[in-house]
Protein backbone atom coordinates (compact mmCIF):
# COMPACT_ATOMS: atom_id res chain seq x y z
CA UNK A 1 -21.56 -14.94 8.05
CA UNK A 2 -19.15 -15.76 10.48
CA UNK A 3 -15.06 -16.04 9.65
CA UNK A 4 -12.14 -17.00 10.68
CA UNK A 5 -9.31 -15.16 10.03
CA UNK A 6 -5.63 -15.40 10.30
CA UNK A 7 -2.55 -12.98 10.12
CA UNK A 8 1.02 -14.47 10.83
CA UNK A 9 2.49 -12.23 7.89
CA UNK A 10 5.22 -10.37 10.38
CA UNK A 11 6.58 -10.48 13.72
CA UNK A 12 3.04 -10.33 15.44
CA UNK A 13 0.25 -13.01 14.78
CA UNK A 14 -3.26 -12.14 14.98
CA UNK A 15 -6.62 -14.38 15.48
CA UNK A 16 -10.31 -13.17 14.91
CA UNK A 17 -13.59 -13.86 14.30
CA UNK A 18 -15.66 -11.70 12.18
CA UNK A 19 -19.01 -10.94 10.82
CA UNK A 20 -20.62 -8.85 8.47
CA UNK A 21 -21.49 -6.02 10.92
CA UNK A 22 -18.70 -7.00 13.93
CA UNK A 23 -16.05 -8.24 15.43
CA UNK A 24 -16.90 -11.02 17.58
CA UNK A 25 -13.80 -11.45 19.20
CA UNK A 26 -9.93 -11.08 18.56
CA UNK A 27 -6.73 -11.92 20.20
CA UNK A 28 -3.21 -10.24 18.73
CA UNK A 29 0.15 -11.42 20.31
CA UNK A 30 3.54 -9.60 19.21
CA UNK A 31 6.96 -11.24 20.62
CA UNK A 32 9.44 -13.71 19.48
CA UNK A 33 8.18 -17.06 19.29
CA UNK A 34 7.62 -18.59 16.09
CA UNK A 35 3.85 -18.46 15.00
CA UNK A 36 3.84 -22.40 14.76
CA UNK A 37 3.90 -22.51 18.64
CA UNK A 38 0.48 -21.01 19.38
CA UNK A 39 -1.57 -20.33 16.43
CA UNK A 40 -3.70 -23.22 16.24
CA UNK A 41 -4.06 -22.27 20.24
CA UNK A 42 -5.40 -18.98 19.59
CA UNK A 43 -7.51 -20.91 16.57
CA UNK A 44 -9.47 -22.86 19.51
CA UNK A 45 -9.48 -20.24 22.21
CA UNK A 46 -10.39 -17.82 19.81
CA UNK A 47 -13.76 -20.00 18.37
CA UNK A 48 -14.20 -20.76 22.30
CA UNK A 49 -14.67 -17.56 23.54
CA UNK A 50 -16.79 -16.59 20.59
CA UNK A 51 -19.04 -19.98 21.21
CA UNK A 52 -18.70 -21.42 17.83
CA UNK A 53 -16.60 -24.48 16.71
CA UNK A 54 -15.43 -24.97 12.79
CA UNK A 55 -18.52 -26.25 11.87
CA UNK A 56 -20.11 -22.96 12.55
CA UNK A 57 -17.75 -20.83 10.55
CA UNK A 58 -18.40 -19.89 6.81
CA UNK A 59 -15.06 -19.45 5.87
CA UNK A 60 -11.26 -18.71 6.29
CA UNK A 61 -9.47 -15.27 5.22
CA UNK A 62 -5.64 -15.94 5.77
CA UNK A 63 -2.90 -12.91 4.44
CA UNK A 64 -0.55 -14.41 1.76
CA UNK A 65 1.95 -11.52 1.75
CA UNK A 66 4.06 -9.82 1.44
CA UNK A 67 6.20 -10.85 5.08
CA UNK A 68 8.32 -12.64 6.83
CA UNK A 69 9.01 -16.32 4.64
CA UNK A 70 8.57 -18.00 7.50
CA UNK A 71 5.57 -16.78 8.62
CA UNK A 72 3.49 -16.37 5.97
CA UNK A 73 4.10 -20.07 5.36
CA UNK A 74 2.82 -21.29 8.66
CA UNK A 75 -0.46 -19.19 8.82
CA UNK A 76 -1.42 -20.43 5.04
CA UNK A 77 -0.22 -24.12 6.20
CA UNK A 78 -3.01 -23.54 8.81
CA UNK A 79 -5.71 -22.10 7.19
CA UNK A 80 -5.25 -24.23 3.97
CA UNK A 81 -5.35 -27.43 6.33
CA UNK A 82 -8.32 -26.62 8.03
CA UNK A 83 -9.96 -25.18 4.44
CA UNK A 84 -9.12 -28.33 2.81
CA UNK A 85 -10.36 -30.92 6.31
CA UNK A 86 -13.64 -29.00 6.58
CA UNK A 87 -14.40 -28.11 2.56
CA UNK A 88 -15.36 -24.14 3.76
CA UNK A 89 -13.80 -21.39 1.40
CA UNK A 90 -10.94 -19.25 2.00
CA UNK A 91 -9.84 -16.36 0.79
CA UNK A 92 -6.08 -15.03 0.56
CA UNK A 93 -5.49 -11.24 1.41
CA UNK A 94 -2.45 -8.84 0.81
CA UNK A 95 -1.10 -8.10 3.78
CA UNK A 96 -0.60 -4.52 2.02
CA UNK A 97 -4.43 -3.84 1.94
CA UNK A 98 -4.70 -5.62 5.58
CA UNK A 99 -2.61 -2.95 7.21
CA UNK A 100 -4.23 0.02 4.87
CA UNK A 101 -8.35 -0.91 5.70
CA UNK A 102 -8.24 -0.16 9.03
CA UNK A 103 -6.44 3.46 8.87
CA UNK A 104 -8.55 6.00 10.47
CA UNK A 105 -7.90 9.66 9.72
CA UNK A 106 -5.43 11.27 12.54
CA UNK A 107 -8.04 14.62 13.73
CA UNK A 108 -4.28 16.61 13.10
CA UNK A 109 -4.09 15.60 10.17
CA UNK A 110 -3.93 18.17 6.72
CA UNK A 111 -5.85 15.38 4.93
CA UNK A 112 -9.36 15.14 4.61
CA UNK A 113 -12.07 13.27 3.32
CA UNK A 114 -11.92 9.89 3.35
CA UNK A 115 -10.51 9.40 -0.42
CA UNK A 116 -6.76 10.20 1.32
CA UNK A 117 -3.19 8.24 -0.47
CA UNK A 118 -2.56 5.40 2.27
CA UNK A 119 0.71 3.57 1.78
CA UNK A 120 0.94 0.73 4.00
CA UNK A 121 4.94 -0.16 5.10
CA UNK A 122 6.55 -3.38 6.38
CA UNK A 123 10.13 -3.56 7.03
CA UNK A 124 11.65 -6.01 4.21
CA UNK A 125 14.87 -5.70 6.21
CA UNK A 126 17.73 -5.26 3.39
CA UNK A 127 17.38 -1.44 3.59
CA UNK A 128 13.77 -2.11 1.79
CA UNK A 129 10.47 -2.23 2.34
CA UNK A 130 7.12 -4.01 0.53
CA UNK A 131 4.83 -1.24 0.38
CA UNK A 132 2.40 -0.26 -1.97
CA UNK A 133 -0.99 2.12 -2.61
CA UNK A 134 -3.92 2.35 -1.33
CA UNK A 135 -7.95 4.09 -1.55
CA UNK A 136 -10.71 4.22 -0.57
CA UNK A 137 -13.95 4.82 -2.85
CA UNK A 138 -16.43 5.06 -0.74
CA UNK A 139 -16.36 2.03 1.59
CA UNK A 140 -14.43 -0.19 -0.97
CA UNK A 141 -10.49 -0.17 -0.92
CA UNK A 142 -8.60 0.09 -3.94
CA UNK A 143 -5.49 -0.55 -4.86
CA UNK A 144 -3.80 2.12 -7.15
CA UNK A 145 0.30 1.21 -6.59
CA UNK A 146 0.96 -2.40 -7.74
CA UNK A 147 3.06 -4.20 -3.99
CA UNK A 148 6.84 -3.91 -4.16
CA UNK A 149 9.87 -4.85 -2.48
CA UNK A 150 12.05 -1.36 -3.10
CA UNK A 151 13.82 1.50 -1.22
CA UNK A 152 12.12 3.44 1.23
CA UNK A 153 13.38 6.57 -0.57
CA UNK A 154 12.22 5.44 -4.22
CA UNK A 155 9.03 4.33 -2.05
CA UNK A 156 8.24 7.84 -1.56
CA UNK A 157 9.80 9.72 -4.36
CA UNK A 158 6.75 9.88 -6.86
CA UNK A 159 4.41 10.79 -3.93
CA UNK A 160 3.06 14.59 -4.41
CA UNK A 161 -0.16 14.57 -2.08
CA UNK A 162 -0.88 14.10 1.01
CA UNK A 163 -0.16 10.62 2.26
CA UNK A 164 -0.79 8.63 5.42
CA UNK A 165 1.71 5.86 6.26
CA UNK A 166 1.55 2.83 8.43
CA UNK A 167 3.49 -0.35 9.39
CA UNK A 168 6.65 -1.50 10.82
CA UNK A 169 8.28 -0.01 8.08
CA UNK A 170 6.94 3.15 8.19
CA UNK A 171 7.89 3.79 11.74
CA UNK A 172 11.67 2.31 10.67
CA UNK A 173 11.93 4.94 7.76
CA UNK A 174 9.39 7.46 9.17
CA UNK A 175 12.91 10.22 9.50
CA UNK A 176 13.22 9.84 6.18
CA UNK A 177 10.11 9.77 5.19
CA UNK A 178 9.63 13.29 6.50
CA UNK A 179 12.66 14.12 4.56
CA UNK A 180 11.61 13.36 1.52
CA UNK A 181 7.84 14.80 2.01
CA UNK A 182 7.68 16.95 4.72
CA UNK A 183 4.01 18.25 6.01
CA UNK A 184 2.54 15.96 3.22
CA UNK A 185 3.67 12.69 5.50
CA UNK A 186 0.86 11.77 7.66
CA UNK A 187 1.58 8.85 10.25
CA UNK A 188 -1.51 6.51 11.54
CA UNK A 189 -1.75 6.05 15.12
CA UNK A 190 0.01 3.99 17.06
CA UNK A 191 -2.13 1.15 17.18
CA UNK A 192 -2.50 0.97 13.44
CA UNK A 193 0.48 -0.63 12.61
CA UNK A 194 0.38 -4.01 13.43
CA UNK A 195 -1.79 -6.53 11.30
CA UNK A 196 -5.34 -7.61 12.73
CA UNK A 197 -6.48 -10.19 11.81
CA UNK A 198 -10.37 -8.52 11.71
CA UNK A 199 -8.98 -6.68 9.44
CA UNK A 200 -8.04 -9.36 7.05
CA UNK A 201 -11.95 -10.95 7.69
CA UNK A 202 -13.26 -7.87 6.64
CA UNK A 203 -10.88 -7.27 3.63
CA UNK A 204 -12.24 -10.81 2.35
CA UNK A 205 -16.12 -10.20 3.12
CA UNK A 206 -16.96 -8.73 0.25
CA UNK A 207 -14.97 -11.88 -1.94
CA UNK A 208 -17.19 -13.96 0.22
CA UNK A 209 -20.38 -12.40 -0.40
CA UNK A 210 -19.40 -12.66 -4.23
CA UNK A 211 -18.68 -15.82 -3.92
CA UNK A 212 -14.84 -14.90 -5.26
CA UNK A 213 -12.80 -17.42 -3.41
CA UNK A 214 -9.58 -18.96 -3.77
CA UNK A 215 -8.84 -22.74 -4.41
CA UNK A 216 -7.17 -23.57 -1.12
CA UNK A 217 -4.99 -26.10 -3.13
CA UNK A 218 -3.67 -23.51 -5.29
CA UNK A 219 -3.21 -20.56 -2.57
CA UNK A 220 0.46 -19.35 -2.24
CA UNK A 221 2.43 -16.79 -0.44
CA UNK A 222 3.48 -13.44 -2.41
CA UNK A 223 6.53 -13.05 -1.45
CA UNK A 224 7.90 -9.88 -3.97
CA UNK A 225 11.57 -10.81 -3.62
CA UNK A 226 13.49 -14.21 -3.71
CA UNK A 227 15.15 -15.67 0.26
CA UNK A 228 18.23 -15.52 1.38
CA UNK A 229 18.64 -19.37 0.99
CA UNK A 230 17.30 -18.89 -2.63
CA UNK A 231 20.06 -16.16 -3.64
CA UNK A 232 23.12 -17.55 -2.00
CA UNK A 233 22.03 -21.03 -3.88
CA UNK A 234 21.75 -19.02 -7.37
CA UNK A 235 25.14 -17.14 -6.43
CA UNK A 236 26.90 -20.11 -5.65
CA UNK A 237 26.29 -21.97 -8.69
């Protein structure tokens, strides 16, 4: 089973192409041109170095939040187009559980086991982040605090075990984070927090193998919190 997935949920924007047992090949860019510019670039030089073309692919796995407005909107624009032109599934993935499934363990680390609290962290800018909590049982990841937009000190506050963070936001807050927790915040490595996109695939490979897909029609970003544009329109009426 070969997919395609996409991650344009924040300031980087990931490509890959993954299988049950793999990665077959991934590209990850992080700067600060829009994601419209390139993606559908990295689309066809991604399925070209990996020898396939859409036809070959069995699906789409796309994050639909929470992120940047902006960008969650163009990679679901993209997926949902090429979803909807070729009739293959697709499957929509929390950016949350994105950044959380790849998490490995640091060896310093006072946690063990591999049933550790992982709170993934993006920046929400606003003194906030989206954040929530994260499992894993076994080799499944669950999901055990609901996503929010909230204060990276109320983030943290109900947290009394050990804990391993990762994200933009994480590294943003990560002082205060330490503040708030001491020895029982654990930070992923460095690498770990930006969004791949084989981590998205993966995320939606077991939806795929059930068959539990969404109806690309229907699929829409979670965004947590209302825009800018959208408050300073309710304010000013």
């Amino acid at each position: 089973m070969n997919i395609l997935a996409v991650d344009t949920a924040t300031k980087s924007c990931s490509v890959a192409v993954v299988n049950e047992k793999t990665i077959v090949s991934e590209y990850t860019v992080n700067h600060k041109d829009t994601h419209s510019k390139f993606v559908m670039g990295l689309i066809h030089e991604i399925l070209a170095i990996s020898h396939l073309t859409v036809k070959d692919l069995d699906g789409f796995a796309v994050t639909i939040g929470p992120g940047s407005f902006t960008g969650l909107r163009i990679g679901l624009s993209t997926v949902k187009g090429l979803a909807l032109a070729t009739g293959k599934p697709v499957v929509g993935v929390s950016s949350l559980a994105a950044l959380a499934f790849p998490v490995c363990i640091p060896t310093s680390s006072p946690v063990t086991g591999s049933s550790a609290l992982i709170c993934p962290m993006l920046d929400a800018r606003r003194d906030e982040v989206y954040t929530g909590g994260y499992r894993f049982n076994g080799t499944t990841l669950i999901n055990e605090l609901p996503p929010r937009a909230v204060r990276p000190d109320f983030a943290v506050k109900d947290i009394n075990e050990p804990c391993i963070f990762v994200g933009d936001g994480a590294i943003a807050y990560a002082e205060l984070i330490k503040r708030h927790l001491g020895p029982l915040a654990v930070f992923a490595n460095f690498p770990g927090h930006v969004i791949r996109a084989s981590a998205v695939g993966h995320v939606a490979m077991a939806r795929f193998k059930n068959k539990d897909t969404d109806d690309p029609g229907r699929l829409k970003p979670v965004y947590l919190r209302k825009s800018d544009a959208e408050k300073n329109l309710k304010s000013s009426i």
